[in-house]
Protein backbone atom coordinates (compact mmCIF):
# COMPACT_ATOMS: atom_id res chain seq x y z
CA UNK A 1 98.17 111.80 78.23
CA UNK A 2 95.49 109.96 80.02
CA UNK A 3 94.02 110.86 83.51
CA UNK A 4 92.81 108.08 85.02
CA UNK A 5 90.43 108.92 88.22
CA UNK A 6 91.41 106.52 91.17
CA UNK A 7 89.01 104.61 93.23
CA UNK A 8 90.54 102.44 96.08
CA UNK A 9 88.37 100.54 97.74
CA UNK A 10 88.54 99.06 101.76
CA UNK A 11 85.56 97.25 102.80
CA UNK A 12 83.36 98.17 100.24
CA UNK A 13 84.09 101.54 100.62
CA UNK A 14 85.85 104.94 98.33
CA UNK A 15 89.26 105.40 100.54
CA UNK A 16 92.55 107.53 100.28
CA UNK A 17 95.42 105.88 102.12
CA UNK A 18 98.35 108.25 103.18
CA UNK A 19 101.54 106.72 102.31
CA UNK A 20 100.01 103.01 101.53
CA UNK A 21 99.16 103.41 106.37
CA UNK A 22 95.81 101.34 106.15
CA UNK A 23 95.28 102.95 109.51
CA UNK A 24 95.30 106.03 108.11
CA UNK A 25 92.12 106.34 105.79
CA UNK A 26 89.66 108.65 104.78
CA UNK A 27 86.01 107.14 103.41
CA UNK A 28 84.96 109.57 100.79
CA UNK A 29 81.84 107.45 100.15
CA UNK A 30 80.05 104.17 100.31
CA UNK A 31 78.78 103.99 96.70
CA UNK A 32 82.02 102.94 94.39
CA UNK A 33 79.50 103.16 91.37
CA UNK A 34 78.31 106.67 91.83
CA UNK A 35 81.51 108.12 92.17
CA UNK A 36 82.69 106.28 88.78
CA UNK A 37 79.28 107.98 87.69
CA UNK A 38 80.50 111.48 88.65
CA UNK A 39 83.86 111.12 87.41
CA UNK A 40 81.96 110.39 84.02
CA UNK A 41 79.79 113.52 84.06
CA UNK A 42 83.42 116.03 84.70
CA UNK A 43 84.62 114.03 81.63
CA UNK A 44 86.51 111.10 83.06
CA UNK A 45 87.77 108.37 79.96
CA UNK A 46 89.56 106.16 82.30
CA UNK A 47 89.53 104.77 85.70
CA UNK A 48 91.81 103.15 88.13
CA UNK A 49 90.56 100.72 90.92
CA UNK A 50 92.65 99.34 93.78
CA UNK A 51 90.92 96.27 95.99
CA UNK A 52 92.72 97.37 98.75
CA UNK A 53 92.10 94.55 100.86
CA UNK A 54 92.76 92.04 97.82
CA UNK A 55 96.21 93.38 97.85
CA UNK A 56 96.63 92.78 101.63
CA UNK A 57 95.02 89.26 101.54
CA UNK A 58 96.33 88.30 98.15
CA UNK A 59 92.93 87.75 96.07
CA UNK A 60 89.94 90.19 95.40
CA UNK A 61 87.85 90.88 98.37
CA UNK A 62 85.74 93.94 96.74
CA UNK A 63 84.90 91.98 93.36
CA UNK A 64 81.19 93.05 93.76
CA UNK A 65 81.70 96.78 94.12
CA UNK A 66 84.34 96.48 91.14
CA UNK A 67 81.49 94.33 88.97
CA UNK A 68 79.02 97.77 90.28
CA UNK A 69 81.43 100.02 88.73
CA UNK A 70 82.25 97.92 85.49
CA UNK A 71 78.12 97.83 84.78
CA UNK A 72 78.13 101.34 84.45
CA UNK A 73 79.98 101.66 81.34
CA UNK A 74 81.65 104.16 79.31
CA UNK A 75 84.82 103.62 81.33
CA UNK A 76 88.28 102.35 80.25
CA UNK A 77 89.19 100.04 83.59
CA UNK A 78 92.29 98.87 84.90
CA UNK A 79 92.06 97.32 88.19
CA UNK A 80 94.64 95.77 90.69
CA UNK A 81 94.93 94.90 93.89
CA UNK A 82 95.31 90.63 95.15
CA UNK A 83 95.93 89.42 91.58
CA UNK A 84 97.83 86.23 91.65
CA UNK A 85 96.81 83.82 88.92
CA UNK A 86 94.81 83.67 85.63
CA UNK A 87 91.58 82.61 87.09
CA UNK A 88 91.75 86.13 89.12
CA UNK A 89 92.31 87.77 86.02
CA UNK A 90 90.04 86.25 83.98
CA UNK A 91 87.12 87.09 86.08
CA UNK A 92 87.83 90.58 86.12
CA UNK A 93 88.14 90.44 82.37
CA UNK A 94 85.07 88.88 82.61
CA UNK A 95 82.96 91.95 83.52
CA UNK A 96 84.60 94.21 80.96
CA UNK A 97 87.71 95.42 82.70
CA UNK A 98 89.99 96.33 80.25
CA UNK A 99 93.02 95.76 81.96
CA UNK A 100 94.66 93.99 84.68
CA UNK A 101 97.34 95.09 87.26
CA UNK A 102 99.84 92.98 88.80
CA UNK A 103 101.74 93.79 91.80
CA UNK A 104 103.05 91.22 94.12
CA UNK A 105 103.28 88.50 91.78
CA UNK A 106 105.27 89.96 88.76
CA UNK A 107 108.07 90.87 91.30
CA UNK A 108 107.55 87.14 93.50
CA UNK A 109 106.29 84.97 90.37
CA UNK A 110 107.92 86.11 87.48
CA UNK A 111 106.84 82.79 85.30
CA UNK A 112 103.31 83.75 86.02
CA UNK A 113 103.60 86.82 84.72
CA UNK A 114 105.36 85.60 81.53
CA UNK A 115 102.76 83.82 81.15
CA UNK A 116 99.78 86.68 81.93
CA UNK A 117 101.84 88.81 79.76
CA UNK A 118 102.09 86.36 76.60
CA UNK A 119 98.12 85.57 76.71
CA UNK A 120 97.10 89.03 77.38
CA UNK A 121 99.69 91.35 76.02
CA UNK A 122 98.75 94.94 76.64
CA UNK A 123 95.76 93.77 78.57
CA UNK A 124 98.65 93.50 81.44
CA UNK A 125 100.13 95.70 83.40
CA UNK A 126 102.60 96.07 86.37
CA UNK A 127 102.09 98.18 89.02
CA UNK A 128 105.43 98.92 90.46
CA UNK A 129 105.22 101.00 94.18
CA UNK A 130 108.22 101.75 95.55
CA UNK A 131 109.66 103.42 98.67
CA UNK A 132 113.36 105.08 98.77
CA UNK A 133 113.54 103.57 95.14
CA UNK A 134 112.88 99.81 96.45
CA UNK A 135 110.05 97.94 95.29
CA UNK A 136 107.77 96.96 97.93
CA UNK A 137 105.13 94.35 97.81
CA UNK A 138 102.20 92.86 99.25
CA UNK A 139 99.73 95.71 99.72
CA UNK A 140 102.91 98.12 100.63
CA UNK A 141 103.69 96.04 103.41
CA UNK A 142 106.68 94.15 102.58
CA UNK A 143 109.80 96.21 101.42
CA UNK A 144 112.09 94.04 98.92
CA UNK A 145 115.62 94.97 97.55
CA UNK A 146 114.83 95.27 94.05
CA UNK A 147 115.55 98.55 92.36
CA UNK A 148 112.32 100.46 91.03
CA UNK A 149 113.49 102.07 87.97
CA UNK A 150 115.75 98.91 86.94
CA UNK A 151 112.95 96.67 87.51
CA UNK A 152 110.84 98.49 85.00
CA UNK A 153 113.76 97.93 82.81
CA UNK A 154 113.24 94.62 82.92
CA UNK A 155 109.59 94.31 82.73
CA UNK A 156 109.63 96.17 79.21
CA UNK A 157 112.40 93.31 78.03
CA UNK A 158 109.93 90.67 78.77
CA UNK A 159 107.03 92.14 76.74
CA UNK A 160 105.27 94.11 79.50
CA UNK A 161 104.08 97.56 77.97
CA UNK A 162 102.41 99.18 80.72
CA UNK A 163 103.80 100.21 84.30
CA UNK A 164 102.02 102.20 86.80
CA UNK A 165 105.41 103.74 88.78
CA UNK A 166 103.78 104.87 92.39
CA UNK A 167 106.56 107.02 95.05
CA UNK A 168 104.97 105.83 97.99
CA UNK A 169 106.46 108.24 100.43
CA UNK A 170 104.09 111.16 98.30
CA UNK A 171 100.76 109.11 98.02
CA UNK A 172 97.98 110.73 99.87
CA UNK A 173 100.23 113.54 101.17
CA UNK A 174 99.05 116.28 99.11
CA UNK A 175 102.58 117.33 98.76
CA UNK A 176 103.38 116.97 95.04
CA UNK A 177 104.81 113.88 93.01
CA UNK A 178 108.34 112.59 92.02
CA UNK A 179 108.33 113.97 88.80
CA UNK A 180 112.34 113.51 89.19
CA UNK A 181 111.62 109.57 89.07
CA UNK A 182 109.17 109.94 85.97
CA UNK A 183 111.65 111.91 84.00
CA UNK A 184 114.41 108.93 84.30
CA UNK A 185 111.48 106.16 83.46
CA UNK A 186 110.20 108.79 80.88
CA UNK A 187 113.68 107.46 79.18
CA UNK A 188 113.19 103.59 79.17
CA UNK A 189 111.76 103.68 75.69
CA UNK A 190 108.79 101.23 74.85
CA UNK A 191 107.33 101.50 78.07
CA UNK A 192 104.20 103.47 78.43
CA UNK A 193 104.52 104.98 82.12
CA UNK A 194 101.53 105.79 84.36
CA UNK A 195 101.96 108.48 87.09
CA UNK A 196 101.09 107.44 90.63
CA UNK A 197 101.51 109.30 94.17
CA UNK A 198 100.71 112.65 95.07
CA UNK A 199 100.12 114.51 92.09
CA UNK A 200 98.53 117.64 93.60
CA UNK A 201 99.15 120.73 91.05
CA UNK A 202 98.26 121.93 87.56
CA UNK A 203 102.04 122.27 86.83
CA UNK A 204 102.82 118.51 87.38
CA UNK A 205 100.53 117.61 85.00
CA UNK A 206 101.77 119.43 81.95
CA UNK A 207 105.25 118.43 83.36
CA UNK A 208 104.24 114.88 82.91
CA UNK A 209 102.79 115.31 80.09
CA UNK A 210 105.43 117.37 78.48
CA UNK A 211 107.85 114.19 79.17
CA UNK A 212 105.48 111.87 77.31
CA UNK A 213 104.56 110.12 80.42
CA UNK A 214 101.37 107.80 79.25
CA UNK A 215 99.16 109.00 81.94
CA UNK A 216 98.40 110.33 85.22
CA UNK A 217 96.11 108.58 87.84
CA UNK A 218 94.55 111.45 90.48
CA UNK A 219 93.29 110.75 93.82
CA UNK A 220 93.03 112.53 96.52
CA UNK A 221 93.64 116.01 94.71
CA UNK A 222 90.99 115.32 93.39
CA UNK A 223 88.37 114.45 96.41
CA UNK A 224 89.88 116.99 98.31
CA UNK A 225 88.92 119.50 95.39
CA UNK A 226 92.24 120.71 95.58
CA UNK A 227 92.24 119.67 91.37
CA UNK A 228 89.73 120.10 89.06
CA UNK A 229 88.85 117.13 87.00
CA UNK A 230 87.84 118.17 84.07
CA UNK A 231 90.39 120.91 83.86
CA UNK A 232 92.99 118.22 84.38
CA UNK A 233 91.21 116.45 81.72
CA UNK A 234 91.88 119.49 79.37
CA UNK A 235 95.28 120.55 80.24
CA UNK A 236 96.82 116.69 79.82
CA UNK A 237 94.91 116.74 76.17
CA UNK A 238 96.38 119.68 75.69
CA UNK A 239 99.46 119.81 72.74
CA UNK A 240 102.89 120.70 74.21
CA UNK A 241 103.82 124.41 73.79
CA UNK A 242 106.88 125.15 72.05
């Protein structure tokens, strides 16, 4: 399983959101490349960047502090946050990002991501955040009716391989993740499944990665030194014991 470091960004700045409340944030630093650059040294593979205000405003508004982290290197990217069209995409691919996340507009402009999904293939993904169950959309700010689980259903029958499933109620909290919800999309098979929202203990990461989940994205645990890193590095490589 991969564990994929998370750096959201507001302003130009390293955030944690609790429960998606963008006035609720903590700045754990200025300097988006430097923390990509210590997530490197405790063994980090892979990173996950949100342009939190992109998502809001529906196109990137932290581009440059993205292209910062992307020069440094040595990093498997996948960024979201305000991707709407190809052009969006294309710059991010651009500076080496690896792959692409779309939110809003795989749930509001389903062609277009038919479209991202047949030119890019596994260079897409969706990132599907949901409260209750129910997708929501536009930066977490717009609730729809659309059922999480079953809409990941239907994102693997058009070709998408890779969803990143966030609970939103148990982002930032500190209070565990849903690992109810990961073991039911654990099921869907040909989907690869990235964990999002609250993962705060040891045990939920060998629980996710016990149910094959793809990988695990780590946030504030994580700044809050309430997780280790590099030990939750190790314990996802780790082979499942009978």
């Amino acid at each position: 399983m991969d564990i994929f470091p998370a750096i959201d960004l507001k302003d130009g700045a390293v955030v944690r959101l609790a429960r998606g409340n963008y006035n609720c944030v903590d700045i754990y630093s200025r300097d988006p490349a430097e923390i990509a650059r210590q997530f490197k040294k405790q063994g980090a593979t892979h990173l996950h960047i949100v342009d939190l205000n992109g998502a809001k405003e529906g196109a990137p508004v932290n581009f440059a502090a993205i292209a910062a982290v992307a020069a440094e290197g040595g990093l498997f990217l996948e960024v979201g946050g305000g991707i709407r069209d190809m052009a969006q995409a294309e710059r991010y691919f651009d500076l080496g990002v690896n792959r692409v996340i779309l939110g809003t507009a795989a749930i509001k402009d389903p062609e277009f991501l038919k479209i991202a999904t047949a030119s890019y293939g596994d260079k897409i993904a969706v990132g599907v955040d949901t409260n209750n169950g129910k997708v929501a959309v536009n930066g977490w700010l717009e609730m729809t009716e659309t059922d999480g689980a079953e809409f990941c259903a239907r994102l693997r029958d058009i070709g998408v391989r890779t969803v990143i499933y966030t609970d939103i109620s148990k982002d930032g909290m500190l209070s565990g993740t849903n690992l109810d919800i990961y073991k039911t999309l654990s099921e869907i098979k040909g989907l690869d499944i990235i964990a999002s929202g609250g993962i705060s203990h040891e045990n939920e990461i060998t629980a996710l990665r016990d149910m094959n989940i793809a990988g695990a994205i780590v946030g504030k645990a994580i700044y809050e030194r309430k997780l280790d890193l590099a030990r939750v590095i190790a314990l996802a490589a780790e082979v499942q014991k009978c």
